[in-house]
N, C-alpha and C. Protein backbone atom coordinates (compact mmCIF):
# COMPACT_ATOMS: atom_id res chain seq x y z
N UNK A 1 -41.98 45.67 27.58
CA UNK A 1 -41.17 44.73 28.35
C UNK A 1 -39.73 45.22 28.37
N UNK A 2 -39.18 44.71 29.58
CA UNK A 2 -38.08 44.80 29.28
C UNK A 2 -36.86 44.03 28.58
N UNK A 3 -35.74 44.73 28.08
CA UNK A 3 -34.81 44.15 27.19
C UNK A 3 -33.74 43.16 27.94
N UNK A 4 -34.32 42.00 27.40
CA UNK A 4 -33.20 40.80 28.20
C UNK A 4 -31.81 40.70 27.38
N UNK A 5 -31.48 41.75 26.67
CA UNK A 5 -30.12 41.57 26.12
C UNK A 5 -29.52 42.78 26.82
N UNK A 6 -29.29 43.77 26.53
CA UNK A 6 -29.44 45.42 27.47
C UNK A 6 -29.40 45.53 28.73
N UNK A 7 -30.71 44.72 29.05
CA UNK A 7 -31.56 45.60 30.68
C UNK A 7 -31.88 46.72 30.85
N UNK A 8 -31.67 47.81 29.98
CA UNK A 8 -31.50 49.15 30.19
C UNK A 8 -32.98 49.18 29.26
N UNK A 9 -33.21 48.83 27.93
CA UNK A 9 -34.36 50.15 27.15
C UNK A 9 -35.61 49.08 27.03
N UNK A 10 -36.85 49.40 27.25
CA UNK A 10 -38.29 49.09 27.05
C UNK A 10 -38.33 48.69 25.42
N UNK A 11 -39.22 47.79 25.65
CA UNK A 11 -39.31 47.81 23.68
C UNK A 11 -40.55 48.23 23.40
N UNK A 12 -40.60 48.60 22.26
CA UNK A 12 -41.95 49.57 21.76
C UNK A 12 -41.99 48.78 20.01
N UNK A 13 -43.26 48.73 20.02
CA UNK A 13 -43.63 48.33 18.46
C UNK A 13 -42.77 48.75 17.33
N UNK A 14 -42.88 48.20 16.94
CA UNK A 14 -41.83 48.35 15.09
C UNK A 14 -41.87 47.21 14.47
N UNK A 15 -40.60 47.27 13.90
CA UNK A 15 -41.08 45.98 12.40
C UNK A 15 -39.12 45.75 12.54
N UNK A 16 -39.38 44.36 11.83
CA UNK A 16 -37.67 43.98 11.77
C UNK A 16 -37.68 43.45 10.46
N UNK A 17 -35.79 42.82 10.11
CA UNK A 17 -35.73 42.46 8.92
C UNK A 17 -35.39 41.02 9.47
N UNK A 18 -36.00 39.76 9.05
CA UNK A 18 -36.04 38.18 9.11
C UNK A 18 -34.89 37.40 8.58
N UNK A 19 -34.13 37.15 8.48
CA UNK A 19 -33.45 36.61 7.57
C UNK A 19 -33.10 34.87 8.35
N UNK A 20 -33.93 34.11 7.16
CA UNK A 20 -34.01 32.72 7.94
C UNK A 20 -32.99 31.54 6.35
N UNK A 21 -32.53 30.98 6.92
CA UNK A 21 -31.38 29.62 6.21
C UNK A 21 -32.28 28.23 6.58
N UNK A 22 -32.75 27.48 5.12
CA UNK A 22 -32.90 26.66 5.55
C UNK A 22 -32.58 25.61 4.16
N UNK A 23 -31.49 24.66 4.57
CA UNK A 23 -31.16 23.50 3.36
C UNK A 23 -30.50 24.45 2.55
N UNK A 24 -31.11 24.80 1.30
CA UNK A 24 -30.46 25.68 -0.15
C UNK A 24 -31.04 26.71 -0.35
N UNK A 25 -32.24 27.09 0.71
CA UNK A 25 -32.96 28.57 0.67
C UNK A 25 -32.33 29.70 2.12
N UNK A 26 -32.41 30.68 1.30
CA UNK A 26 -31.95 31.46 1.94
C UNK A 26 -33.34 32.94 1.44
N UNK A 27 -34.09 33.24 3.09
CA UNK A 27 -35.56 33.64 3.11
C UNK A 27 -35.07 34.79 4.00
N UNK A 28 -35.38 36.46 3.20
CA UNK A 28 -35.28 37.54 3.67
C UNK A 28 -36.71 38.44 3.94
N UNK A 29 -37.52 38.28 4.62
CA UNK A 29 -38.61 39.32 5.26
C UNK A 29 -38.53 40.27 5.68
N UNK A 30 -38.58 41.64 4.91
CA UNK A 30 -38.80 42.88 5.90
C UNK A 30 -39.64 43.09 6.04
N UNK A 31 -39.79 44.20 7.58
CA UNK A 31 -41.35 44.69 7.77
C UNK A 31 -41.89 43.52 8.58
N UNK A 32 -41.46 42.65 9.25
CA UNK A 32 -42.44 42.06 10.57
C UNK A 32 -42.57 42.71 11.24
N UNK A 33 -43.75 42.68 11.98
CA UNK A 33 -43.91 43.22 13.36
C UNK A 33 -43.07 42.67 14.75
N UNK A 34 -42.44 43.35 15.33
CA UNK A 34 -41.68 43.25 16.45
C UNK A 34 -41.82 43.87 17.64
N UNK A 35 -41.35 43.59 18.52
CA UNK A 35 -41.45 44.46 19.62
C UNK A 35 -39.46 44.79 19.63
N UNK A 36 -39.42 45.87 19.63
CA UNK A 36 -38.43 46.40 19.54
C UNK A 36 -37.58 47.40 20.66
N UNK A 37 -36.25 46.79 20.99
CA UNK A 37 -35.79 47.68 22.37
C UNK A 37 -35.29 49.27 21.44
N UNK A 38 -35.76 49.88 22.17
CA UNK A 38 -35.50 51.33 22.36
C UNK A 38 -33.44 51.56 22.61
N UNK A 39 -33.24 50.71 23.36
CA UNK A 39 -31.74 51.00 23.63
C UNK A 39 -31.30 50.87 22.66
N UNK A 40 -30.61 48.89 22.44
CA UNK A 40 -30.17 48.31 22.15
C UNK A 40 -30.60 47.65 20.38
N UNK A 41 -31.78 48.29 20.47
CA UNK A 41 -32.33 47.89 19.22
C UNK A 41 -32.41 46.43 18.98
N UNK A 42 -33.05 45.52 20.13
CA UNK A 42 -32.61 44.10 19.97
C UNK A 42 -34.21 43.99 19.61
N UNK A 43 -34.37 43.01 18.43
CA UNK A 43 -35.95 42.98 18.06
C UNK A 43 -36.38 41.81 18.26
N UNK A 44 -37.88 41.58 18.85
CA UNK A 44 -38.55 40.48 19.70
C UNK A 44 -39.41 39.99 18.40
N UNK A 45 -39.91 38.89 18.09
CA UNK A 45 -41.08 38.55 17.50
C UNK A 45 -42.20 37.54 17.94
N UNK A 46 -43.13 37.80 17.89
CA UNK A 46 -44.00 37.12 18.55
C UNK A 46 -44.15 35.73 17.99
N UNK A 47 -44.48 34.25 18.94
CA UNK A 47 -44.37 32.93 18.38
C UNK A 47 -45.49 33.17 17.15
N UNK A 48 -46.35 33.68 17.26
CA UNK A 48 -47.42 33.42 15.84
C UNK A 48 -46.64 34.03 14.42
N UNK A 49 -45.65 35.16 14.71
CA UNK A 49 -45.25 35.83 13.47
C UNK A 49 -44.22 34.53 12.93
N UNK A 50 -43.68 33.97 13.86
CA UNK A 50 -42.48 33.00 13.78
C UNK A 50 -42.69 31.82 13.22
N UNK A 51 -43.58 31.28 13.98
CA UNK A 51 -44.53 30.39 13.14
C UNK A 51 -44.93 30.29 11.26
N UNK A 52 -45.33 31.73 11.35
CA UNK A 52 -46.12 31.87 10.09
C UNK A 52 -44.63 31.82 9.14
N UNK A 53 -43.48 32.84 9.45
CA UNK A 53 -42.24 33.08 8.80
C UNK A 53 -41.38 31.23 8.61
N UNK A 54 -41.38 30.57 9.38
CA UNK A 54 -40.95 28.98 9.44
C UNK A 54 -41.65 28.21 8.71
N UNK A 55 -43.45 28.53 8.56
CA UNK A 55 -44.14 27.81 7.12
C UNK A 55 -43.75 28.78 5.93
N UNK A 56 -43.94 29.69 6.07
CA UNK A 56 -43.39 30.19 4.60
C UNK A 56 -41.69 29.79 3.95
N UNK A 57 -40.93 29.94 4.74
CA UNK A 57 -39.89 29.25 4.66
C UNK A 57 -39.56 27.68 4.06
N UNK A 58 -40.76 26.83 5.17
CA UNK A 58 -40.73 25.33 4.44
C UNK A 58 -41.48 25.21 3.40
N UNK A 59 -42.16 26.05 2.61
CA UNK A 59 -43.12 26.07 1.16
C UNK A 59 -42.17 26.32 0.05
N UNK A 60 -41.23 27.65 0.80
CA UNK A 60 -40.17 27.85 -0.34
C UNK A 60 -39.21 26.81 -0.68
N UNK A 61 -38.81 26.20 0.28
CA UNK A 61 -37.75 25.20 0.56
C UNK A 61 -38.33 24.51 -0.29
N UNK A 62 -39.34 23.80 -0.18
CA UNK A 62 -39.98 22.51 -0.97
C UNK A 62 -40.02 22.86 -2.58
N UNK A 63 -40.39 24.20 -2.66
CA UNK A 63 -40.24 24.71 -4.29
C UNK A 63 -39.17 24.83 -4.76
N UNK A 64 -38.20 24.97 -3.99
CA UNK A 64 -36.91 25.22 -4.86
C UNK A 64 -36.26 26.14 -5.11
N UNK A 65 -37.09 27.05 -4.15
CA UNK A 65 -36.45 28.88 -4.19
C UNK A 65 -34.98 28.23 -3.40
N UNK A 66 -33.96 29.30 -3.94
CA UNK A 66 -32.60 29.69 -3.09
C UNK A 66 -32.76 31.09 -2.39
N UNK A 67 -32.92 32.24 -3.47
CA UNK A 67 -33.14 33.17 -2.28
C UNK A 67 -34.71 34.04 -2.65
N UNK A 68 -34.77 34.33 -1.79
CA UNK A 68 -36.57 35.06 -1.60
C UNK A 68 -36.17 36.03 -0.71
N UNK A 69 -36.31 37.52 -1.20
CA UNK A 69 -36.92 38.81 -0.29
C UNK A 69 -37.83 39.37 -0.50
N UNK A 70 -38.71 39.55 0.18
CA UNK A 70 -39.83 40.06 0.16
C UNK A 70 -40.65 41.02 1.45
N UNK A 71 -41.81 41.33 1.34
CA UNK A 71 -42.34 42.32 2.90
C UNK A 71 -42.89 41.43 3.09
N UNK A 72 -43.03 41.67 4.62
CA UNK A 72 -44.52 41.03 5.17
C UNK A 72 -45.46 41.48 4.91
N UNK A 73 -46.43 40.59 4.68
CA UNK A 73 -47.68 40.33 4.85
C UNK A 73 -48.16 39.12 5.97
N UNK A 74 -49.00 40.09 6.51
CA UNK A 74 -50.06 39.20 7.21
C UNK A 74 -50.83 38.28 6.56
N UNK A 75 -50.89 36.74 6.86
CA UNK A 75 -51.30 35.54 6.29
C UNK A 75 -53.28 35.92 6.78
């Protein structure tokens, strides 16, 4: 697809780094899968990865983590 930040570079598969704020947690994921621009390096994620990254997020939240980095894994 093309890059709606750019316009200029195609994105091609890769992986990004997540970094999501929520309440008193602060949730770092590397290694998602992305679709990634070639130019601009602007990285896409698909609603299911987003999804899954926003429940993991509200599990931590509820436990009491502040900060969490970790890789992805596929659920």
């Amino acid at each position: 697809m093309k890059c709606v930040v750019c316009k200029q570079g195609e994105t091609l598969l890769g992986k990004a780094t997540v970094t999501l704020d929520r309440d008193n947690l602060t949730l770092v994921v590397k290694g998602a899968p992305a679709q990634v621009c070639s130019n601009c390096g602007e990285e896409y994620l698909d609603e299911e990865i987003v999804a899954e990254l926003l429940g993991t997020a509200e599990e931590e939240a509820r436990a009491g983590t502040q900060v969490d980095v970790r890789e992805y894994r596929a659920a």
